[in-house]
Protein backbone atom coordinates (compact mmCIF):
# COMPACT_ATOMS: atom_id res chain seq x y z
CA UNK A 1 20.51 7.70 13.98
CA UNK A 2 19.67 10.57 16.29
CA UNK A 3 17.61 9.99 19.28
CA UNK A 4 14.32 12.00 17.73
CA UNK A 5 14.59 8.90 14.84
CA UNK A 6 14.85 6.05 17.29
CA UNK A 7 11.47 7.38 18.97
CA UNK A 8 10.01 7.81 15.68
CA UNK A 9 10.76 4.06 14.83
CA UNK A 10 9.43 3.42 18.21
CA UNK A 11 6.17 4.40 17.88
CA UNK A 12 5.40 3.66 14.58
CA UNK A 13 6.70 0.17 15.67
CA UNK A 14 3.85 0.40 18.46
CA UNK A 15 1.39 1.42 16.43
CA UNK A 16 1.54 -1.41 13.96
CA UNK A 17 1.27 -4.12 16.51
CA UNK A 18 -1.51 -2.06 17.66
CA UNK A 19 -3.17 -2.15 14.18
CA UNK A 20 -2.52 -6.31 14.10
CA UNK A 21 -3.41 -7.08 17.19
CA UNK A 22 -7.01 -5.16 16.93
CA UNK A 23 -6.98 -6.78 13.56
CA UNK A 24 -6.25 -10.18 14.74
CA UNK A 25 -8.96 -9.39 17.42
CA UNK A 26 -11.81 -8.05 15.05
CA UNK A 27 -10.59 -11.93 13.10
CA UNK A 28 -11.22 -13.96 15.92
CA UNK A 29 -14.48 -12.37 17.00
CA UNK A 30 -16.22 -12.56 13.37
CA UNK A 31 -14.64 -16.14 12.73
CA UNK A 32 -12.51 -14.56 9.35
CA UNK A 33 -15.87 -13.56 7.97
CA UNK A 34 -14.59 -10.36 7.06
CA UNK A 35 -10.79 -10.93 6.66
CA UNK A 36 -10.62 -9.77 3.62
CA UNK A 37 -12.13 -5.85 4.90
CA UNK A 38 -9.86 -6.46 7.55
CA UNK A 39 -6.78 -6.19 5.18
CA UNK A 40 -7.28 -3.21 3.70
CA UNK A 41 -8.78 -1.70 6.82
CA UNK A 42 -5.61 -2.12 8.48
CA UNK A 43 -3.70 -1.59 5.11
CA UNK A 44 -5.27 2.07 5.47
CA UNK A 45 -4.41 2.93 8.86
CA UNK A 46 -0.83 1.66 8.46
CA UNK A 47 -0.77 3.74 5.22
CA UNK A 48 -2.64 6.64 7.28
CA UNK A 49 0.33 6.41 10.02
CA UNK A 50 3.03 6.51 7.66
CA UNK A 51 3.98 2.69 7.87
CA UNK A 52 5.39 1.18 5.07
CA UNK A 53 3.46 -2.10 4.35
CA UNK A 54 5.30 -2.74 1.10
CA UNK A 55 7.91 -4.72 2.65
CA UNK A 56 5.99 -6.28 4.84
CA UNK A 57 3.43 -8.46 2.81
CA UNK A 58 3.54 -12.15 3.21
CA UNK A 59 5.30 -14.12 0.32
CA UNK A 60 2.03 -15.26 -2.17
CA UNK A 61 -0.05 -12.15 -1.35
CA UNK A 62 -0.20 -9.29 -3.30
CA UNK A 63 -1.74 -6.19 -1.85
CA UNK A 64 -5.41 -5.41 -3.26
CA UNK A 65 -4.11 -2.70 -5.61
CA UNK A 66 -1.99 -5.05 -6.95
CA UNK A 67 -3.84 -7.53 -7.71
CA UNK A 68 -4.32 -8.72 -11.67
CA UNK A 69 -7.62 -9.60 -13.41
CA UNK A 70 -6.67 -13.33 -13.07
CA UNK A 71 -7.17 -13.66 -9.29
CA UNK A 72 -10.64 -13.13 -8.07
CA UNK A 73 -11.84 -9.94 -6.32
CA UNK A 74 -12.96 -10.20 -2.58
CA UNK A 75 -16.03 -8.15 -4.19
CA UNK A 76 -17.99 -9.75 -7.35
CA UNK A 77 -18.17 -6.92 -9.81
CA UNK A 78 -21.42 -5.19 -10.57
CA UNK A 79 -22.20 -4.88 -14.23
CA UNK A 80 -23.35 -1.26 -15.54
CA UNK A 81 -26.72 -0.84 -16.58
CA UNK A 82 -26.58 -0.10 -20.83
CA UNK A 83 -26.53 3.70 -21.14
């Protein structure tokens, strides 16, 4: 592994715990209100930075996209108007 790829892991390293931690933060102050928005808020900024989150997902949790029809949506479903 070359220097350039050691920096590389470096920051990307940084700039997870930086996504947690402001995560964590936003938690705290809203009392896990809005965990749920949380998730995928930092699920899109890791994604945005090029972090893999795949391997990182808690065992019992799937990620939102993953999710089947079974388990229940953070968001009730709105039913469409007859056309």
């Amino acid at each position: 592994m070359g220097i350039l790829d050691r920096f590389k892991d470096q920051a990307q390293n940084k700039a997870e715990d930086l996504v947690e931690s402001v995560g964590d933060e936003v938690d705290e102050k809203t009392g896990g209100r809005f965990a749920g928005q949380v998730d995928q808020a930092q699920d899109k900024a890791k994604e945005a930075l090029g972090i893999d989150t795949s391997a990182q997902e808690p065992a019992g949790q799937q990620p939102v996209e993953q999710q089947t029809s079974e388990q229940p949506s953070e968001q009730p479903e709105q039913e469409q108007p007859p056309a």
